[in-house]
N, C-alpha and C. Protein backbone atom coordinates (compact mmCIF):
# COMPACT_ATOMS: atom_id res chain seq x y z
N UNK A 1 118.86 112.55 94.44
CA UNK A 1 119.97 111.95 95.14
C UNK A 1 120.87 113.00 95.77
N UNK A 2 120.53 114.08 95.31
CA UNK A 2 121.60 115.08 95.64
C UNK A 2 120.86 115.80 96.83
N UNK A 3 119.84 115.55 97.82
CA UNK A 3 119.21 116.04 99.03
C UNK A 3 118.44 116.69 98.67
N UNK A 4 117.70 116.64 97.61
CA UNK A 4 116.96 117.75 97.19
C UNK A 4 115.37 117.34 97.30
N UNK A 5 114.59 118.08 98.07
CA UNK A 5 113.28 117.40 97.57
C UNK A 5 112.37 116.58 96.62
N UNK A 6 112.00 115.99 96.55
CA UNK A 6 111.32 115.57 94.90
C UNK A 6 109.69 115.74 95.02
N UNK A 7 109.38 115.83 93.46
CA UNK A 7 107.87 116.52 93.54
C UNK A 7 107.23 115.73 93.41
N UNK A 8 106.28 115.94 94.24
CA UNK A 8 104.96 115.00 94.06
C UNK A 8 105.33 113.59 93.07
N UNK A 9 104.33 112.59 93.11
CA UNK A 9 104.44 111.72 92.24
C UNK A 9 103.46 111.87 91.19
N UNK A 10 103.06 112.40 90.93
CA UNK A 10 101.86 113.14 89.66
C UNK A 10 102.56 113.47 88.97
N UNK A 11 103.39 114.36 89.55
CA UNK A 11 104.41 115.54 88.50
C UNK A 11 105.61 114.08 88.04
N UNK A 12 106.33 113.66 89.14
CA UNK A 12 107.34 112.63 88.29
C UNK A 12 107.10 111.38 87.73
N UNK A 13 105.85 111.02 87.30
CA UNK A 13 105.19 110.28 86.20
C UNK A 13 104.95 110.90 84.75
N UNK A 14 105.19 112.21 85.25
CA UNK A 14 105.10 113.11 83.73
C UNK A 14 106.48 112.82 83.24
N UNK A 15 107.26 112.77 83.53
CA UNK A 15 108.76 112.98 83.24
C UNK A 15 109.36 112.34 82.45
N UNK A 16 110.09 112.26 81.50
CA UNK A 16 110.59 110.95 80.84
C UNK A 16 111.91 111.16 81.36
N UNK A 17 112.03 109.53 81.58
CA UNK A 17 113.06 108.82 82.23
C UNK A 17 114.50 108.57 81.33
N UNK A 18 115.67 108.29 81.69
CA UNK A 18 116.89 108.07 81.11
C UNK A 18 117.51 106.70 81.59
N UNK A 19 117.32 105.93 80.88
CA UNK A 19 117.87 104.37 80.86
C UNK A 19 119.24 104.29 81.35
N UNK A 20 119.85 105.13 81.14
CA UNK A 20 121.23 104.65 81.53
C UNK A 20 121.60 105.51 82.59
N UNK A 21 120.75 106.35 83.48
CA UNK A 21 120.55 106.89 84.81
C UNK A 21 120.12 105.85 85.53
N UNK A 22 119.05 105.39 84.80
CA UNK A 22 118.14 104.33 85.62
C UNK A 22 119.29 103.31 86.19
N UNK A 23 119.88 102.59 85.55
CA UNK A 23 120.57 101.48 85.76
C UNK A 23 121.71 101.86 86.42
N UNK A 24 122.38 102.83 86.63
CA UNK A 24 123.40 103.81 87.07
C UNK A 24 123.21 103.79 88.31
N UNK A 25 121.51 104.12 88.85
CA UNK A 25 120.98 104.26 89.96
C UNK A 25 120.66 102.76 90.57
N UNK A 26 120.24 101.71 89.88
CA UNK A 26 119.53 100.57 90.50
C UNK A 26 121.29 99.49 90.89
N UNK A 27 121.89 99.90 90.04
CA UNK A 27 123.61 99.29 90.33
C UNK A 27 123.99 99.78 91.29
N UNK A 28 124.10 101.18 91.21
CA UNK A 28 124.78 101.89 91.65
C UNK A 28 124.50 102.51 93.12
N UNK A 29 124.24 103.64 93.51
CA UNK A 29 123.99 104.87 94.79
C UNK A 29 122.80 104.18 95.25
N UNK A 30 121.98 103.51 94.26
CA UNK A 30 120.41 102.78 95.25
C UNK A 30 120.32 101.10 95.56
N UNK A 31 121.37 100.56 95.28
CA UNK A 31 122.14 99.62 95.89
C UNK A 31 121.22 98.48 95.89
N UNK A 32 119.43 98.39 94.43
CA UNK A 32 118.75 97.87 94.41
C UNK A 32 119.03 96.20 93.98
N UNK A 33 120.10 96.33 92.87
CA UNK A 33 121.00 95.16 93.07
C UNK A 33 121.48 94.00 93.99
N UNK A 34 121.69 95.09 95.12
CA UNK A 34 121.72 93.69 96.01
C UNK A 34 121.16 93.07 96.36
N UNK A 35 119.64 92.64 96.37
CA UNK A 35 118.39 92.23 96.76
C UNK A 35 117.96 91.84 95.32
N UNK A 36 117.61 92.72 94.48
CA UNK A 36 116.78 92.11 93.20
C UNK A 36 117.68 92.14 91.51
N UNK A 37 116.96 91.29 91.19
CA UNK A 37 117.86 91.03 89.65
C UNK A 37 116.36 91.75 88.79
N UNK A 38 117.40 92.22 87.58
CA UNK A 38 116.70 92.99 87.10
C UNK A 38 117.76 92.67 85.38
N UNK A 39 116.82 91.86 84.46
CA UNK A 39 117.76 91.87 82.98
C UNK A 39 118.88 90.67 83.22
N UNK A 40 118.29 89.61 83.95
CA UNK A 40 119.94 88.78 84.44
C UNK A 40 120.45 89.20 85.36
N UNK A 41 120.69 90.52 85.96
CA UNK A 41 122.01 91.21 86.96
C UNK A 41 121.40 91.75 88.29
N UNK A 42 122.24 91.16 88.93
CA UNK A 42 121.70 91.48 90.24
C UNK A 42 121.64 89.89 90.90
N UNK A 43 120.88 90.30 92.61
CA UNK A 43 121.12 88.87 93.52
C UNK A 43 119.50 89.01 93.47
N UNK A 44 119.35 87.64 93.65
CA UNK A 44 118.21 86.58 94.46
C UNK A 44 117.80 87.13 95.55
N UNK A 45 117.95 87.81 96.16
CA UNK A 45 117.53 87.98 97.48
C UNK A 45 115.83 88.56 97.55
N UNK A 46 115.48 89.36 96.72
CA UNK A 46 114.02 89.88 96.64
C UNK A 46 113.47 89.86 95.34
N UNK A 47 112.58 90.17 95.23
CA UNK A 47 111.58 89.69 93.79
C UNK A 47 112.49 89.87 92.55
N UNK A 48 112.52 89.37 91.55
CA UNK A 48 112.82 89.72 90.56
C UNK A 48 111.91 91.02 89.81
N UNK A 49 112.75 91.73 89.37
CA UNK A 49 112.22 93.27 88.96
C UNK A 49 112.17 93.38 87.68
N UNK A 50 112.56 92.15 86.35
CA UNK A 50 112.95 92.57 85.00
C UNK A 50 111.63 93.09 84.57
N UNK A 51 110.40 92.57 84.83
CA UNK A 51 109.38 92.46 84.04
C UNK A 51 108.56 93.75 85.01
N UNK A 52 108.75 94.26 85.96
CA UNK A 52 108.09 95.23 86.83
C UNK A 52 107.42 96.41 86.00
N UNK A 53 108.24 96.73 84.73
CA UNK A 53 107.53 97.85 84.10
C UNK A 53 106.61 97.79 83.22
N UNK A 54 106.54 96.45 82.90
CA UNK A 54 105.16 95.81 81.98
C UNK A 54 104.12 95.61 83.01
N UNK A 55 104.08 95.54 84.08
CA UNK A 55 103.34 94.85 85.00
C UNK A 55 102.28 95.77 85.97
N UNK A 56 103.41 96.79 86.07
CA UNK A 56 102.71 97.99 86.82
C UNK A 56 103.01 99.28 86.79
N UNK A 57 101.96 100.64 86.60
CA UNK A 57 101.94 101.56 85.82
C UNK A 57 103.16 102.37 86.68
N UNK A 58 103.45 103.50 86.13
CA UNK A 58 104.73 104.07 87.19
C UNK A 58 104.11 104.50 88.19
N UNK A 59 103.15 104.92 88.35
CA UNK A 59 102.52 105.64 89.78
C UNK A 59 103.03 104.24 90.47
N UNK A 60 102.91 103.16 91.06
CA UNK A 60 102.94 102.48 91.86
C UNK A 60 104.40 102.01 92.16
N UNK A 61 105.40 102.08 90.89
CA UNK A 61 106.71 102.00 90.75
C UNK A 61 107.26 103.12 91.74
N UNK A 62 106.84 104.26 90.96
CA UNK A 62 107.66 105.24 92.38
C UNK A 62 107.30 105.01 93.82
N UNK A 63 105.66 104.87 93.83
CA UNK A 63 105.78 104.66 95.70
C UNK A 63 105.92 103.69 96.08
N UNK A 64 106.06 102.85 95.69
CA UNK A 64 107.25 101.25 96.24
C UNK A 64 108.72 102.23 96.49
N UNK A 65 109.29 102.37 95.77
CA UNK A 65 110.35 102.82 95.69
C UNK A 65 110.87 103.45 96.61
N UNK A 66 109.70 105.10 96.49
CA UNK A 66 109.95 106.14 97.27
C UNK A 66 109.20 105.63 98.92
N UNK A 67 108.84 104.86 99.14
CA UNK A 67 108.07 104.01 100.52
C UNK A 67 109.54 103.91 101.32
N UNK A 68 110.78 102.56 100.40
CA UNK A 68 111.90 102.69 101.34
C UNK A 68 112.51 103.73 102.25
């Protein structure tokens, strides 16, 4: 978020993640909220996301993501 390149998606599937970044980010600076609910919170406007990480492995999570 800070303009900085990011590595490959190989390398940031290795990574372990921080829950309360995560949500920091999907509320917050990535403004994913406004479109999808995720845990109850959030709008209607695009798929619901609660169940997204049972569903599909992270490789495909980041390049959805990183696609926008």
């Amino acid at each position: 978020m800070g303009g900085e390149k990011l590595p490959p998606v190989a390398e940031l599937v290795k990574r372990k993640g921080n829950p309360a970044h995560g949500k920091n980010a999907f509320f917050g600076a990535g403004t994913c909220a406004k479109c999808h609910i995720a845990n109850g919170e959030g709008e209607a406007v695009g798929p619901n996301l609660s169940c997204v990480g049972a569903t599909l492995p992270c490789e495909a999570i980041y390049q959805s993501v990183l696609a926008r």
